[in-house]
N, C-alpha and C. Protein backbone atom coordinates (compact mmCIF):
# COMPACT_ATOMS: atom_id res chain seq x y z
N UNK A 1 13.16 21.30 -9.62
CA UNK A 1 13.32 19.93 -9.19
C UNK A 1 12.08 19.44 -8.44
N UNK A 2 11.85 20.37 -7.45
CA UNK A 2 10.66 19.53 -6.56
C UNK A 2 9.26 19.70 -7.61
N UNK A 3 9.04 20.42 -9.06
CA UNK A 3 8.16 20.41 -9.86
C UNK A 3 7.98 18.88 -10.62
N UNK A 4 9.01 18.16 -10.90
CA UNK A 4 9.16 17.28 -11.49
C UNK A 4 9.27 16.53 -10.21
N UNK A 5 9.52 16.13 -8.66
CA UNK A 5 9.00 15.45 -7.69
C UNK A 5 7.25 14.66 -7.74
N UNK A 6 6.54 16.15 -8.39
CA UNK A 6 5.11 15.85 -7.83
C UNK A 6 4.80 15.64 -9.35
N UNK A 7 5.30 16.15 -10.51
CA UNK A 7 4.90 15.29 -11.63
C UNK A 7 4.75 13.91 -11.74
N UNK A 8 6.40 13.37 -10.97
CA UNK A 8 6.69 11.96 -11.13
C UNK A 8 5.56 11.18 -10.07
N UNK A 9 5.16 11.77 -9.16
CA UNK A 9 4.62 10.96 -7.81
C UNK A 9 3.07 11.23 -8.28
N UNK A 10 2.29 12.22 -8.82
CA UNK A 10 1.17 11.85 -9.54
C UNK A 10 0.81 11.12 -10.97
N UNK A 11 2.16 10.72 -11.74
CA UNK A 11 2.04 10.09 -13.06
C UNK A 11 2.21 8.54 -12.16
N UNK A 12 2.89 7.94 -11.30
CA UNK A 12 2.95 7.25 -10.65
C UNK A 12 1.62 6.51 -10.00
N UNK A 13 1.14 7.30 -9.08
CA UNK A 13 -0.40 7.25 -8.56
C UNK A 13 -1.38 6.96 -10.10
N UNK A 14 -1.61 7.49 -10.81
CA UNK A 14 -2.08 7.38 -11.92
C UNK A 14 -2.03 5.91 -12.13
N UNK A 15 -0.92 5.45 -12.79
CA UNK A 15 -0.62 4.36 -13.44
C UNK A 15 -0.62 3.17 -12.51
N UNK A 16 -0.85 3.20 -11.13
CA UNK A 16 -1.28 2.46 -10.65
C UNK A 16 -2.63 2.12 -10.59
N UNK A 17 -3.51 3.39 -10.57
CA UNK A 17 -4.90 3.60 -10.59
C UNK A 17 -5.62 2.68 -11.67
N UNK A 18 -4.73 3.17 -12.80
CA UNK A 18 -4.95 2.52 -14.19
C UNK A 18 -4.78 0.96 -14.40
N UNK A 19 -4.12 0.60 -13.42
CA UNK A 19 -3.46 -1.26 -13.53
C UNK A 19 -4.75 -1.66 -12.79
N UNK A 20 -4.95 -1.30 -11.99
CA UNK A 20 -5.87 -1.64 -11.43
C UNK A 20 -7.46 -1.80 -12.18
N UNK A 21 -7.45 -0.87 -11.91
CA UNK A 21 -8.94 -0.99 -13.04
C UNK A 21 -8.65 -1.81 -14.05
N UNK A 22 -8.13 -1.68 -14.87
CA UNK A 22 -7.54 -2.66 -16.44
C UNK A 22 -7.99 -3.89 -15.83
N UNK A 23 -7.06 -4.21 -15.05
CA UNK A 23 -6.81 -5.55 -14.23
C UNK A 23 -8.19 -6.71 -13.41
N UNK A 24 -8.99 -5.83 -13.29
CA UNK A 24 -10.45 -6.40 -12.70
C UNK A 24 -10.56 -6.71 -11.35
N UNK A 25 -11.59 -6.68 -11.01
CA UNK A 25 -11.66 -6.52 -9.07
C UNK A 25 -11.89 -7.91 -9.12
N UNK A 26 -11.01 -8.66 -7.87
CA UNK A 26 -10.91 -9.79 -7.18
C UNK A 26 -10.17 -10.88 -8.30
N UNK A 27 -9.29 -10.01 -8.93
CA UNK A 27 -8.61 -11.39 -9.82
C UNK A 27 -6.97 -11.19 -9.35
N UNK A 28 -6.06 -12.09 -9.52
CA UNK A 28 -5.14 -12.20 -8.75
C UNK A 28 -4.20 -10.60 -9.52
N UNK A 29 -4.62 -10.43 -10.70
CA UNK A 29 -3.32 -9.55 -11.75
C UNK A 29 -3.89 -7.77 -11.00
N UNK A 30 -4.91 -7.77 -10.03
CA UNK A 30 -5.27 -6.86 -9.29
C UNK A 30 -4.82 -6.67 -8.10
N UNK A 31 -4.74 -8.03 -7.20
CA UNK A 31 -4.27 -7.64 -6.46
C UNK A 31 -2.58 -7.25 -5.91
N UNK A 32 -2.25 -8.15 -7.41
CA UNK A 32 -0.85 -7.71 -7.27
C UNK A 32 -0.65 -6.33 -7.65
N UNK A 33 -1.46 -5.41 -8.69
CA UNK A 33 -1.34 -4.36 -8.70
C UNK A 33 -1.38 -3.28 -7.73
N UNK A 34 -2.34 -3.87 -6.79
CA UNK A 34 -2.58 -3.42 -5.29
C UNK A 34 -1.00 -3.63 -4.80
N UNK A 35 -0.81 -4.09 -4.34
CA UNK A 35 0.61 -4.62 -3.37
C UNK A 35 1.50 -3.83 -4.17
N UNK A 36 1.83 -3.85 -5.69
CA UNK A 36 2.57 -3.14 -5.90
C UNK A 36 2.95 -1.22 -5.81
N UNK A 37 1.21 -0.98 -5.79
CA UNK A 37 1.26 -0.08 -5.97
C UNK A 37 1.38 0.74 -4.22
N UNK A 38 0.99 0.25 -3.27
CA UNK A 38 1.63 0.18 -1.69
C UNK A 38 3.21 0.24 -1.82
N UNK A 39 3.49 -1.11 -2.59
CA UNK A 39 4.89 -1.08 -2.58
C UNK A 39 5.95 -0.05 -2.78
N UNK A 40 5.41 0.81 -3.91
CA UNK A 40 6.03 1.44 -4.59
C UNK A 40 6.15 3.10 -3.67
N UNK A 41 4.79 3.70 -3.08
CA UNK A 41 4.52 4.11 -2.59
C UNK A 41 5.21 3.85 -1.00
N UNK A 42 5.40 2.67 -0.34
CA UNK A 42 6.38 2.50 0.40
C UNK A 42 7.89 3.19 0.10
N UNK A 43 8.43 2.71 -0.94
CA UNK A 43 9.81 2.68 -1.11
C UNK A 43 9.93 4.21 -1.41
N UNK A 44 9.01 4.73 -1.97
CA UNK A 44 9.34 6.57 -2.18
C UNK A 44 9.61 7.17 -0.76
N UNK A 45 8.97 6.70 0.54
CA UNK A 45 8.61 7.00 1.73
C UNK A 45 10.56 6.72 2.26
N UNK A 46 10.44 5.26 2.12
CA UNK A 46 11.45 4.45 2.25
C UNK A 46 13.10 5.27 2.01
N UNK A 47 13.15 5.84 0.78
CA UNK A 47 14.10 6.32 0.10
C UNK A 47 14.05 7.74 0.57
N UNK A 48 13.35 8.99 0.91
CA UNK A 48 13.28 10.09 1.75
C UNK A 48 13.86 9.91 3.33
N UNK A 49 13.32 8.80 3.59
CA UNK A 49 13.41 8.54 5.09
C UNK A 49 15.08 8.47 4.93
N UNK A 50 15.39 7.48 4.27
CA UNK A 50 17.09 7.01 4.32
C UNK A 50 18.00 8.04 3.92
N UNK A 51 17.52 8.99 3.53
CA UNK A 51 18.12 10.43 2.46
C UNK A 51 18.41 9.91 1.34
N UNK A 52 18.17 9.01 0.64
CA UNK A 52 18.76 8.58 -1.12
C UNK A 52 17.63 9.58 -1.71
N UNK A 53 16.89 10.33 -1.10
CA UNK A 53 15.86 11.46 -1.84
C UNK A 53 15.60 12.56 -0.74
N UNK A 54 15.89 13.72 -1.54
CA UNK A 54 15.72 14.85 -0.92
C UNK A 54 14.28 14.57 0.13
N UNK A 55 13.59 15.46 1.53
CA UNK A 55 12.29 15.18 1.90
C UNK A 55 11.85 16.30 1.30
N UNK A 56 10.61 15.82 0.73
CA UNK A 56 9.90 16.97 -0.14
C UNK A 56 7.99 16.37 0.02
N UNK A 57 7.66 17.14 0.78
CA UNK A 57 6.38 17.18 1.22
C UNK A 57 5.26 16.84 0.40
N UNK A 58 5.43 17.12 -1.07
CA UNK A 58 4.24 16.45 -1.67
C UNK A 58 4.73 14.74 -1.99
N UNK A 59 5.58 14.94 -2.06
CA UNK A 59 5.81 13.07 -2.41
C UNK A 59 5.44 12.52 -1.11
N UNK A 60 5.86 13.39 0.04
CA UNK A 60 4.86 12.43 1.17
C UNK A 60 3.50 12.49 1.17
N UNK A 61 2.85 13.17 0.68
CA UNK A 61 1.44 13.21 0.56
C UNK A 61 0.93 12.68 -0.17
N UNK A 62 1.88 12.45 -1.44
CA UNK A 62 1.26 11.44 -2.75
C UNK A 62 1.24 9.84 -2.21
N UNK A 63 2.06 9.96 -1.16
CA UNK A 63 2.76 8.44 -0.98
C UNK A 63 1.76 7.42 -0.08
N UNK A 64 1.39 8.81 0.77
CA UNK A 64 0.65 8.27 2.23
C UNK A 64 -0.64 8.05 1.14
N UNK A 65 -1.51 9.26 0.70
CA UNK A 65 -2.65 9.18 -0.12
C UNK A 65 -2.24 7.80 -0.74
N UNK A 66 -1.83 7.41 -1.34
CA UNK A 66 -1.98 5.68 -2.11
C UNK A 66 -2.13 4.65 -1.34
N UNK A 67 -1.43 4.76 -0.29
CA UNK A 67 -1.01 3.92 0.74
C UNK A 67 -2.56 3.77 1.45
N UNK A 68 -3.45 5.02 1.87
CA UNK A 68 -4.83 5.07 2.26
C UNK A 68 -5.53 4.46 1.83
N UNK A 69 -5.30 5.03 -0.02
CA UNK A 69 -6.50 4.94 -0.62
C UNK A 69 -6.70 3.14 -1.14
N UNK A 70 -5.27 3.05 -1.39
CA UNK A 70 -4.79 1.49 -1.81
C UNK A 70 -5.43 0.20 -0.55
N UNK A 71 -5.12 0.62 0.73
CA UNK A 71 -5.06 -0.39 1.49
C UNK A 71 -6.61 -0.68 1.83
N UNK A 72 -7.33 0.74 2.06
CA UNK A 72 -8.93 0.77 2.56
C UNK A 72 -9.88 -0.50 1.09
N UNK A 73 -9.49 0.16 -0.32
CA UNK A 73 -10.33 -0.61 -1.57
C UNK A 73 -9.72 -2.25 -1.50
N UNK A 74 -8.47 -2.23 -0.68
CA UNK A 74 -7.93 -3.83 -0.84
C UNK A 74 -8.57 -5.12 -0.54
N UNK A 75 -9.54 -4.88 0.25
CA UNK A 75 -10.10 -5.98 0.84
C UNK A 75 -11.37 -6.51 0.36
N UNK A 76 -11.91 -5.65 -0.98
CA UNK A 76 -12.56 -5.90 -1.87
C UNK A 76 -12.32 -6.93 -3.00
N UNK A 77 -11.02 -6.92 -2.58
CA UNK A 77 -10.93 -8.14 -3.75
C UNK A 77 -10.75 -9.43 -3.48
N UNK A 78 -11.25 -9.20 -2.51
CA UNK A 78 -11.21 -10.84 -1.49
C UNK A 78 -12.61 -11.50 -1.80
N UNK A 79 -13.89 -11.04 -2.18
CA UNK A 79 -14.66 -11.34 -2.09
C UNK A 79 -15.19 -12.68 -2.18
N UNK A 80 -16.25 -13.30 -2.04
CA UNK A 80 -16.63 -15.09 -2.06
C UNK A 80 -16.11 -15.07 -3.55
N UNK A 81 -16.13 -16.59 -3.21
CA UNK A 81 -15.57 -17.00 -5.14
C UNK A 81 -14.15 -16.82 -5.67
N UNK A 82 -13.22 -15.87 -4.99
CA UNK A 82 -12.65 -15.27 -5.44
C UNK A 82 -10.99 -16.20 -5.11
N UNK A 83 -11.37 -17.27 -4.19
CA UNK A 83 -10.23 -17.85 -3.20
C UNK A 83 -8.98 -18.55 -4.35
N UNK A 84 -9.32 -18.96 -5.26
CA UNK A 84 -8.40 -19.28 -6.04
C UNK A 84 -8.49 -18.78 -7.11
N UNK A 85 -8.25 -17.42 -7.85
CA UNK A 85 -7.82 -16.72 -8.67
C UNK A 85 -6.62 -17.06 -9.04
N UNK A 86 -5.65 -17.28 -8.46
CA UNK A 86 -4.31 -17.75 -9.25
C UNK A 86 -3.81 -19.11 -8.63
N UNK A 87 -3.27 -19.83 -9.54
CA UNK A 87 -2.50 -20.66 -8.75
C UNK A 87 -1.08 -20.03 -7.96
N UNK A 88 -0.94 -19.45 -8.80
CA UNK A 88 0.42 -18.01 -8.30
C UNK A 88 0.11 -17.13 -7.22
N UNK A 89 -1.27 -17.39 -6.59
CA UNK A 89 -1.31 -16.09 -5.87
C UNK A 89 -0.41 -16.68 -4.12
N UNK A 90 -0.24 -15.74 -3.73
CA UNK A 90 0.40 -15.45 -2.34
C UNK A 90 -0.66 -15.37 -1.56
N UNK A 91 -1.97 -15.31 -1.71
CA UNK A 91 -2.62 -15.20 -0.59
C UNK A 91 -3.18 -16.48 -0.20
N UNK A 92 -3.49 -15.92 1.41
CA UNK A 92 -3.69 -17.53 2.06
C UNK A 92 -4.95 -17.56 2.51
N UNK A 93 -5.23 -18.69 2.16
CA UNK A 93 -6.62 -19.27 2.75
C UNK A 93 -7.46 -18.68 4.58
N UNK A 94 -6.58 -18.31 4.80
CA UNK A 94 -6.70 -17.69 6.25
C UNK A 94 -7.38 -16.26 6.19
N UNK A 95 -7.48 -15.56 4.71
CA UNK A 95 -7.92 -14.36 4.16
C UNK A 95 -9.53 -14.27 3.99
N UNK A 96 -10.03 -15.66 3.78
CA UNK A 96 -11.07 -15.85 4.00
C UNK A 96 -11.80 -16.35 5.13
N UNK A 97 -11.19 -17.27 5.62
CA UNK A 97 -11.74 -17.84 6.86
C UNK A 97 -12.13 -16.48 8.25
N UNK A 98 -11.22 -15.69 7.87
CA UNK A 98 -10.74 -14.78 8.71
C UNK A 98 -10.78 -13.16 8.16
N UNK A 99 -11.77 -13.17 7.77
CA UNK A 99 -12.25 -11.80 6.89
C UNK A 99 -12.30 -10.53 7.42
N UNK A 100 -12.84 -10.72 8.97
CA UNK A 100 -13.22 -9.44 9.70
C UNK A 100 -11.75 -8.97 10.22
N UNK A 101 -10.90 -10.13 10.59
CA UNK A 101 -9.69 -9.70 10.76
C UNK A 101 -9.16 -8.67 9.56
N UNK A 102 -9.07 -9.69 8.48
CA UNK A 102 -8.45 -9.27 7.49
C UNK A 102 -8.48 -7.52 7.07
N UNK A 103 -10.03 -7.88 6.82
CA UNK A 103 -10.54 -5.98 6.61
C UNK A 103 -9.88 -5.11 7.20
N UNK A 104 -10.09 -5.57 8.77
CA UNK A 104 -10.08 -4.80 10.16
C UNK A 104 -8.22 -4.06 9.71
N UNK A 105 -7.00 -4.53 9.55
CA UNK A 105 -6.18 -4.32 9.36
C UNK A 105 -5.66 -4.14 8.07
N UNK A 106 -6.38 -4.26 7.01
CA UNK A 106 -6.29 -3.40 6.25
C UNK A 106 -6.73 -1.67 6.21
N UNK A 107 -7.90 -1.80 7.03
CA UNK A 107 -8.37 0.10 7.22
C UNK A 107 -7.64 0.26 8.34
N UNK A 108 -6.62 -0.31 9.51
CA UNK A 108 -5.74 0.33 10.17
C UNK A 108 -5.27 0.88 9.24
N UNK A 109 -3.96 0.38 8.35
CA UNK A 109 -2.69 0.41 7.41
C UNK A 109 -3.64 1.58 6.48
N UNK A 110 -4.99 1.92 6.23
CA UNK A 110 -5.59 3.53 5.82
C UNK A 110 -5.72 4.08 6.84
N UNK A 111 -6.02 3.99 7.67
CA UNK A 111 -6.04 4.89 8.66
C UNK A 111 -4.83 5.66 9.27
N UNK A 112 -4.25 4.43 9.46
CA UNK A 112 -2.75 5.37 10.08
C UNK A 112 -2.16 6.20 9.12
N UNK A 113 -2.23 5.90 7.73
CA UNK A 113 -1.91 6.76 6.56
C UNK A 113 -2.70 8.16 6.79
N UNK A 114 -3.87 7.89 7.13
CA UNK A 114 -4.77 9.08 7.20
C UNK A 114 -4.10 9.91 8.10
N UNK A 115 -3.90 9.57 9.56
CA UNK A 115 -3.04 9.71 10.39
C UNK A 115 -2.06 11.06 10.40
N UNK A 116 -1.16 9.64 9.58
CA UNK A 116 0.42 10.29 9.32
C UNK A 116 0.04 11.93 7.93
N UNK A 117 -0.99 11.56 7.11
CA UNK A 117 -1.12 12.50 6.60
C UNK A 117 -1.98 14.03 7.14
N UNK A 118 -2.45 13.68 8.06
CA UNK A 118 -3.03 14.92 9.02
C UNK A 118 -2.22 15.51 9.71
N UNK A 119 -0.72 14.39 10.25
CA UNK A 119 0.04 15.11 10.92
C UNK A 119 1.95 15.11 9.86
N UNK A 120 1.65 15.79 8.57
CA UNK A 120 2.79 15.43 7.88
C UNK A 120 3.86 15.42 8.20
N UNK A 121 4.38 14.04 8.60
CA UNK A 121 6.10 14.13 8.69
C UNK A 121 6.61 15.35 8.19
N UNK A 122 7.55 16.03 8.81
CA UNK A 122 8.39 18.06 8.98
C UNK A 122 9.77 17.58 8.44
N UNK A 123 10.00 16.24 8.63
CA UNK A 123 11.58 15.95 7.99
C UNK A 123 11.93 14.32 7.82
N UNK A 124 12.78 14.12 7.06
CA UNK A 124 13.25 12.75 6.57
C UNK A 124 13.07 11.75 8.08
N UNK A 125 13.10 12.14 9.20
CA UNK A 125 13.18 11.47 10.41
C UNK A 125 11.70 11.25 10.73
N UNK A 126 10.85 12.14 10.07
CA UNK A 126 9.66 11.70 10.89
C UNK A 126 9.16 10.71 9.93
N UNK A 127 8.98 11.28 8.66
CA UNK A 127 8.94 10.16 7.32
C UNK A 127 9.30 8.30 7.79
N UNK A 128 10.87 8.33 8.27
CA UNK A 128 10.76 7.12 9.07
C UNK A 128 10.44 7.01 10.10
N UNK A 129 10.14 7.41 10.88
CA UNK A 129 9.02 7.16 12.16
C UNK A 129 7.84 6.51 11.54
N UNK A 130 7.53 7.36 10.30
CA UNK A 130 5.86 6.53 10.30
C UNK A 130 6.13 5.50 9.87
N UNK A 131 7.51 5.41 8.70
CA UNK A 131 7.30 4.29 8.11
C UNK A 131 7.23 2.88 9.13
N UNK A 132 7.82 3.60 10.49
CA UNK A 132 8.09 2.12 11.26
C UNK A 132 6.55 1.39 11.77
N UNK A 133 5.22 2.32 11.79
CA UNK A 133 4.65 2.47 12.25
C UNK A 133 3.56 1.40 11.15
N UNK A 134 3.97 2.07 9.34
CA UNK A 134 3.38 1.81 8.63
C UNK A 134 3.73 0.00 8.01
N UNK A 135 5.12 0.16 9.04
CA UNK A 135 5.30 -1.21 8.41
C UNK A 135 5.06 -2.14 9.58
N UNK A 136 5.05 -2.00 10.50
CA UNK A 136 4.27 -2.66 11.47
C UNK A 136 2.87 -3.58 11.33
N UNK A 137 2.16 -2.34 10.41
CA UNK A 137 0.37 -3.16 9.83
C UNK A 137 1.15 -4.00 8.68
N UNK A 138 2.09 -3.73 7.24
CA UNK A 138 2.12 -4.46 6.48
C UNK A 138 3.14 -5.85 6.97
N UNK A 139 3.60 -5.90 7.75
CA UNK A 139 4.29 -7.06 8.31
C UNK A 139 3.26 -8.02 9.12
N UNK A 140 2.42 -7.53 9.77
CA UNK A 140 1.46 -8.09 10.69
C UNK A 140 0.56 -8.97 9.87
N UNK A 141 0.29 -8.29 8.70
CA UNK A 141 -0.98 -8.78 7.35
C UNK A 141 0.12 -9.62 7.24
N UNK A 142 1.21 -9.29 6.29
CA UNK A 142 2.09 -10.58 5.75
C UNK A 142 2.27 -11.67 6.39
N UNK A 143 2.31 -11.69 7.49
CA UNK A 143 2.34 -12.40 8.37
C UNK A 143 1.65 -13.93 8.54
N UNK A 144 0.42 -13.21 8.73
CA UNK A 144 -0.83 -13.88 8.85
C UNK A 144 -1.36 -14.02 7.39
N UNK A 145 -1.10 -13.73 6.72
CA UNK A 145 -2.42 -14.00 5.45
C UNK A 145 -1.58 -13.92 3.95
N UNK A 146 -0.12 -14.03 4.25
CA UNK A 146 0.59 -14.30 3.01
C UNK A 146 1.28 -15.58 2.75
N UNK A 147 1.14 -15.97 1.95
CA UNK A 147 1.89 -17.47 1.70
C UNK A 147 3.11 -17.23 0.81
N UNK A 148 4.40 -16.73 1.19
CA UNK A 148 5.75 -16.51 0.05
C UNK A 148 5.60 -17.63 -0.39
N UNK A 149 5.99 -17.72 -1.74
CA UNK A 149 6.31 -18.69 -2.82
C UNK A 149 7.66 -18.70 -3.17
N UNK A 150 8.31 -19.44 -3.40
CA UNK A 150 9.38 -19.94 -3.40
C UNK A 150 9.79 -19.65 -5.09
């Protein structure tokens, strides 16, 4: 069972890797691949923490690693030029005006991943500890620099 854990959580990582690239740096169908692929990587975290999944140590490591590697390359796709890529997009004009912010808390939300992965959550309880920790930076960004669409 936990063989097919780290199958599923590196075919996962993969195919996010892959949307991404496909998808092109600083266009909106990227950065949603970004968000999703956090997302997804959240909810594996998410679902251990709550017990709807056994805790099994490489899926936390696959999870946090995306979550690092995802959030640090994110702010690349902000670049000049780039402010209206979609009419669909969720991001807000405040992403630019406000860049150093922006960055700045995106390499927290890697860092603390880095963090949490130096010191690996030992059980489903610590798993949510970080997550509270980890969702703290993605609520703070949403916050400030997301525009929900209706």
């Amino acid at each position: 069972m936990r063989v097919k854990a780290i199958v599923a959580a590196i075919m996962v990582a993969g195919m996010g890797v892959t949307s991404v690239l496909a998808a092109g740096e600083g266009t909106h169908d990227a950065r949603v691949a970004m968000m999703k692929k956090i997302g997804g990587a959240t909810g594996a975290l998410s679902g251990i923490a709550k017990g709807d999944k056994p805790y099994d140590a490489e899926a936390v490591k696959a999870a946090l690693t995306t979550i690092s590697e995802t959030a640090k390359a994110f702010p690349d796709q902000f670049g000049p030029g780039t402010e209206n890529a979609s009419a669909d997009s969720e991001a807000s004009p405040k992403i630019w005006e406000n860049m150093d912010d922006f960055k700045a808390r995106s390499v927290k939300l890697g860092t603390d991943a880095d963090t949490l992965l130096a010191q690996l959550p030992a059980d489903a309880a610590g798993v949510g500890a970080g997550l509270k920790t980890l969702g703290a930076n993605c609520g703070g960004c949403h916050q400030n620099y997301r525009v929900k669409k209706e």
